[in-house]
N, C-alpha and C. Protein backbone atom coordinates (compact mmCIF):
# COMPACT_ATOMS: atom_id res chain seq x y z
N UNK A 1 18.95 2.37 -5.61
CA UNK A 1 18.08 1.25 -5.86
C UNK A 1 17.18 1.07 -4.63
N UNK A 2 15.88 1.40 -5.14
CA UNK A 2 14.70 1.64 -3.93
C UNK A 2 13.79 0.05 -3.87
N UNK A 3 13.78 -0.21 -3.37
CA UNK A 3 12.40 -1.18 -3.22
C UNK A 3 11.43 -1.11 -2.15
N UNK A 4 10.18 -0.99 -2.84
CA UNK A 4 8.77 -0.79 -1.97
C UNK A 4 8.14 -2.15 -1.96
N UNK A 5 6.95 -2.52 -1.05
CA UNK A 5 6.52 -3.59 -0.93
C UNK A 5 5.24 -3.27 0.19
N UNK A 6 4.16 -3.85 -0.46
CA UNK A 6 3.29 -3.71 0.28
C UNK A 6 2.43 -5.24 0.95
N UNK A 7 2.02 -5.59 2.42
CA UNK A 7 2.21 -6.45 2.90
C UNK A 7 0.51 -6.37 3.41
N UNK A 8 0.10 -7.61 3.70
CA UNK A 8 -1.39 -7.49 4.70
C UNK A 8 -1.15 -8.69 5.63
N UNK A 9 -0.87 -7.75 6.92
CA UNK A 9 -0.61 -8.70 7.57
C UNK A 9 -1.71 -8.72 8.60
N UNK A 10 -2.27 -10.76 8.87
CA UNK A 10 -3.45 -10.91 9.95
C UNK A 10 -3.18 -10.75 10.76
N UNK A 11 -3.47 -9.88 11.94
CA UNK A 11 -3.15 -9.70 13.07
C UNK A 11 -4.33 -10.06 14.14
N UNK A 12 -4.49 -10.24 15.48
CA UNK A 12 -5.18 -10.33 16.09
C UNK A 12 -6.61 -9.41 16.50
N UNK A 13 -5.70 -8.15 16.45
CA UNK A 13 -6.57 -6.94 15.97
C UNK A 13 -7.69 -7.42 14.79
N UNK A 14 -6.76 -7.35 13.80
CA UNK A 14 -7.24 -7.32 12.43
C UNK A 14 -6.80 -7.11 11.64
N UNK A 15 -7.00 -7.03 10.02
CA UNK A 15 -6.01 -7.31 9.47
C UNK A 15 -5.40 -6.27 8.86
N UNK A 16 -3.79 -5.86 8.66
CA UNK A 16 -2.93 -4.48 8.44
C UNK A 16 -2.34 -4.15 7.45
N UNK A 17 -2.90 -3.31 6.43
CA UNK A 17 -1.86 -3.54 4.97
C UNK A 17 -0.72 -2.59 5.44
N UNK A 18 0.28 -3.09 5.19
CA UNK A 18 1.63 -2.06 5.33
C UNK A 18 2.28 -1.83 4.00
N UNK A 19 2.70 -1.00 4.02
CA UNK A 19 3.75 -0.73 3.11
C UNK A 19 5.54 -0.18 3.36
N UNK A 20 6.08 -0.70 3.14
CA UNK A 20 7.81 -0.89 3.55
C UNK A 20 8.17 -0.45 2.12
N UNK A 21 9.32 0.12 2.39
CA UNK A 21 10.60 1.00 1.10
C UNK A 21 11.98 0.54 2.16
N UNK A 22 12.80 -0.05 1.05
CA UNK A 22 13.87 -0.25 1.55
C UNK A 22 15.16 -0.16 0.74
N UNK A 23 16.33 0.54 1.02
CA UNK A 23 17.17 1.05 0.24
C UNK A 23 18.35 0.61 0.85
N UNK A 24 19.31 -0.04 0.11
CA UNK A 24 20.64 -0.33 0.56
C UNK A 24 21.73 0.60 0.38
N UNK A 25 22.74 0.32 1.62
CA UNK A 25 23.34 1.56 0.98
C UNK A 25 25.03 0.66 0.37
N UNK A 26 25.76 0.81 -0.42
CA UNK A 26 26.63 0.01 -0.89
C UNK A 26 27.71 0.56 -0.67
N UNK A 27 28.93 -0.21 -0.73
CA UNK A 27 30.05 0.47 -0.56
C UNK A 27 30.84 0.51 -2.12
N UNK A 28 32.06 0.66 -2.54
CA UNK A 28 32.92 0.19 -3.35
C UNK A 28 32.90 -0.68 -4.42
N UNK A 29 32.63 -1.72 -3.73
CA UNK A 29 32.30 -2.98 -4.43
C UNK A 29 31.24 -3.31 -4.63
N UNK A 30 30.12 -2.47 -4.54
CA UNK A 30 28.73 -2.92 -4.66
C UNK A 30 28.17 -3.61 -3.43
N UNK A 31 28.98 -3.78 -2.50
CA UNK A 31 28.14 -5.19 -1.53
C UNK A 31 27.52 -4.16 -0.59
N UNK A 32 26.30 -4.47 0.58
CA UNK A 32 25.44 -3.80 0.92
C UNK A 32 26.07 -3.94 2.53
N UNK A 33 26.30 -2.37 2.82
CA UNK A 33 26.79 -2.42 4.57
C UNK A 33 25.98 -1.73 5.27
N UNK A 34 24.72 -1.21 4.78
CA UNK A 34 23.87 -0.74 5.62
C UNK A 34 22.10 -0.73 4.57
N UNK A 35 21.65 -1.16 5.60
CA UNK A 35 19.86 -1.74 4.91
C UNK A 35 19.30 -0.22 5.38
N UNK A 36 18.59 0.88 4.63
CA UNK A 36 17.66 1.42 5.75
C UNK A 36 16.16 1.37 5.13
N UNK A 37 15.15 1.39 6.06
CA UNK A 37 14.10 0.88 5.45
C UNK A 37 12.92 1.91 6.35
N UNK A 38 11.41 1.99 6.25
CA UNK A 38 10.80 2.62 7.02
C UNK A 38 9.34 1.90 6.18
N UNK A 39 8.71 1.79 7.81
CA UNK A 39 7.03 1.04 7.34
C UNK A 39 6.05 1.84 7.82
N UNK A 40 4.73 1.83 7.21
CA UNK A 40 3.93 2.52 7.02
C UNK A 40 2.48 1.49 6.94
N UNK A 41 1.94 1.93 8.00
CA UNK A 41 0.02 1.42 7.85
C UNK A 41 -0.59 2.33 7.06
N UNK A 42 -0.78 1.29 5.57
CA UNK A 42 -1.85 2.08 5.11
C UNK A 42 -3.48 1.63 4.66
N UNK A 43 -3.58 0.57 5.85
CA UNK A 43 -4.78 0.44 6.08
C UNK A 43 -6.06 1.00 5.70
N UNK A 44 -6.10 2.39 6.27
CA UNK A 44 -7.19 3.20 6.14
C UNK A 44 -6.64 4.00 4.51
N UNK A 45 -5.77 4.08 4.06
CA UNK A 45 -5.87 4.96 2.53
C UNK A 45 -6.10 3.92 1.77
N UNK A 46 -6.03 1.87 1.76
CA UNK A 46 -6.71 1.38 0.75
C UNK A 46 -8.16 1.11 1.07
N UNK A 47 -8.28 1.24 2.10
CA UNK A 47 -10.12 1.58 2.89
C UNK A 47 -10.97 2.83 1.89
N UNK A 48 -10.29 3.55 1.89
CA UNK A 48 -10.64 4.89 1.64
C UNK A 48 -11.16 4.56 -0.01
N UNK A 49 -9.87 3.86 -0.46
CA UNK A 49 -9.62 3.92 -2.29
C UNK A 49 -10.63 3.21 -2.85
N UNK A 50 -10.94 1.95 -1.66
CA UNK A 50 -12.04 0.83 -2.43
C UNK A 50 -13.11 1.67 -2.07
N UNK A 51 -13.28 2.61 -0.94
CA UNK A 51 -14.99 3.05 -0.74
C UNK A 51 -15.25 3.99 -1.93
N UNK A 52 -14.21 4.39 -2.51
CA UNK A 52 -14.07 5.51 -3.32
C UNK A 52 -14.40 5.10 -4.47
N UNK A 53 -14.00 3.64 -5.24
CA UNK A 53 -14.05 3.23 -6.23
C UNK A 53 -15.47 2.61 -6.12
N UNK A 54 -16.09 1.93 -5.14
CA UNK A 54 -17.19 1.68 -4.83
C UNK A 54 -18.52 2.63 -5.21
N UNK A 55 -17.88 3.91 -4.72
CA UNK A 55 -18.98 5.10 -5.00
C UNK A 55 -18.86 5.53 -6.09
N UNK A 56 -18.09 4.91 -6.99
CA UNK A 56 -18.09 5.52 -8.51
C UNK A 56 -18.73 4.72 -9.46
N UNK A 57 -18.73 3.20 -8.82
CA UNK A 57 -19.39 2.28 -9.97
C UNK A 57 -20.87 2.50 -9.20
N UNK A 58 -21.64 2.76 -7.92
CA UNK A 58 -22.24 2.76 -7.63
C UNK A 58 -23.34 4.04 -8.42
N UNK A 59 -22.56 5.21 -8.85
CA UNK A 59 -22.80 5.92 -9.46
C UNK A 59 -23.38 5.94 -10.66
N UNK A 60 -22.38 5.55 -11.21
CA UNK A 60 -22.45 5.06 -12.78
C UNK A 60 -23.51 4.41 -12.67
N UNK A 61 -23.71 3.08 -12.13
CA UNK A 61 -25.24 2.40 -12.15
C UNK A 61 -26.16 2.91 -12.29
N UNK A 62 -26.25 3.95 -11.24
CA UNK A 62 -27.71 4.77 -10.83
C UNK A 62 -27.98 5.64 -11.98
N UNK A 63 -26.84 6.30 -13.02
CA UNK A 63 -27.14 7.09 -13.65
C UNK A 63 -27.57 5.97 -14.91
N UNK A 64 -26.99 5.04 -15.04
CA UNK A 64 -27.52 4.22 -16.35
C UNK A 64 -28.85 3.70 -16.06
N UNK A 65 -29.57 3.58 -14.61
CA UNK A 65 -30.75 3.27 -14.45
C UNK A 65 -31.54 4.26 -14.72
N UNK A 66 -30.94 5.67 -14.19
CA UNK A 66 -32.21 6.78 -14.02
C UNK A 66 -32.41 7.27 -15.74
N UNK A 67 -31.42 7.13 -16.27
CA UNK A 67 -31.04 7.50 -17.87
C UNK A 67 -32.40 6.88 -19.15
């Protein structure tokens, strides 16, 4: 049982989307004796996704204008 979570946190810098996965590990009884987890800036890949999606509607426009 995995759980991901993605976070934007304001920082002084500026502001940081992270993304965290965190997996328990259980014993016997189900109860949780060890958390392990690992975080990740992915700042620049939802940077990337909106410029990306940006240049596609931007696209589309130009071709329904030049059309």
């Amino acid at each position: 049982m995995e759980s991901t979570y993605e976070l934007t946190l304001p920082l002084k810098s500026g502001v940081r989307r992270i993304r965290t996965t965190l997996r328990p590990e259980l014993d016997e009884t189900r109860k949780v004796v060890t958390l392990f987890g690992a975080a990740v800036d992915v700042t620049d890949q939802h940077a990337i996704k909106e410029m990306r999606a940006n240049a596609e509607t931007l696209n589309s426009e130009l071709g329904e204008f030049v059309s």
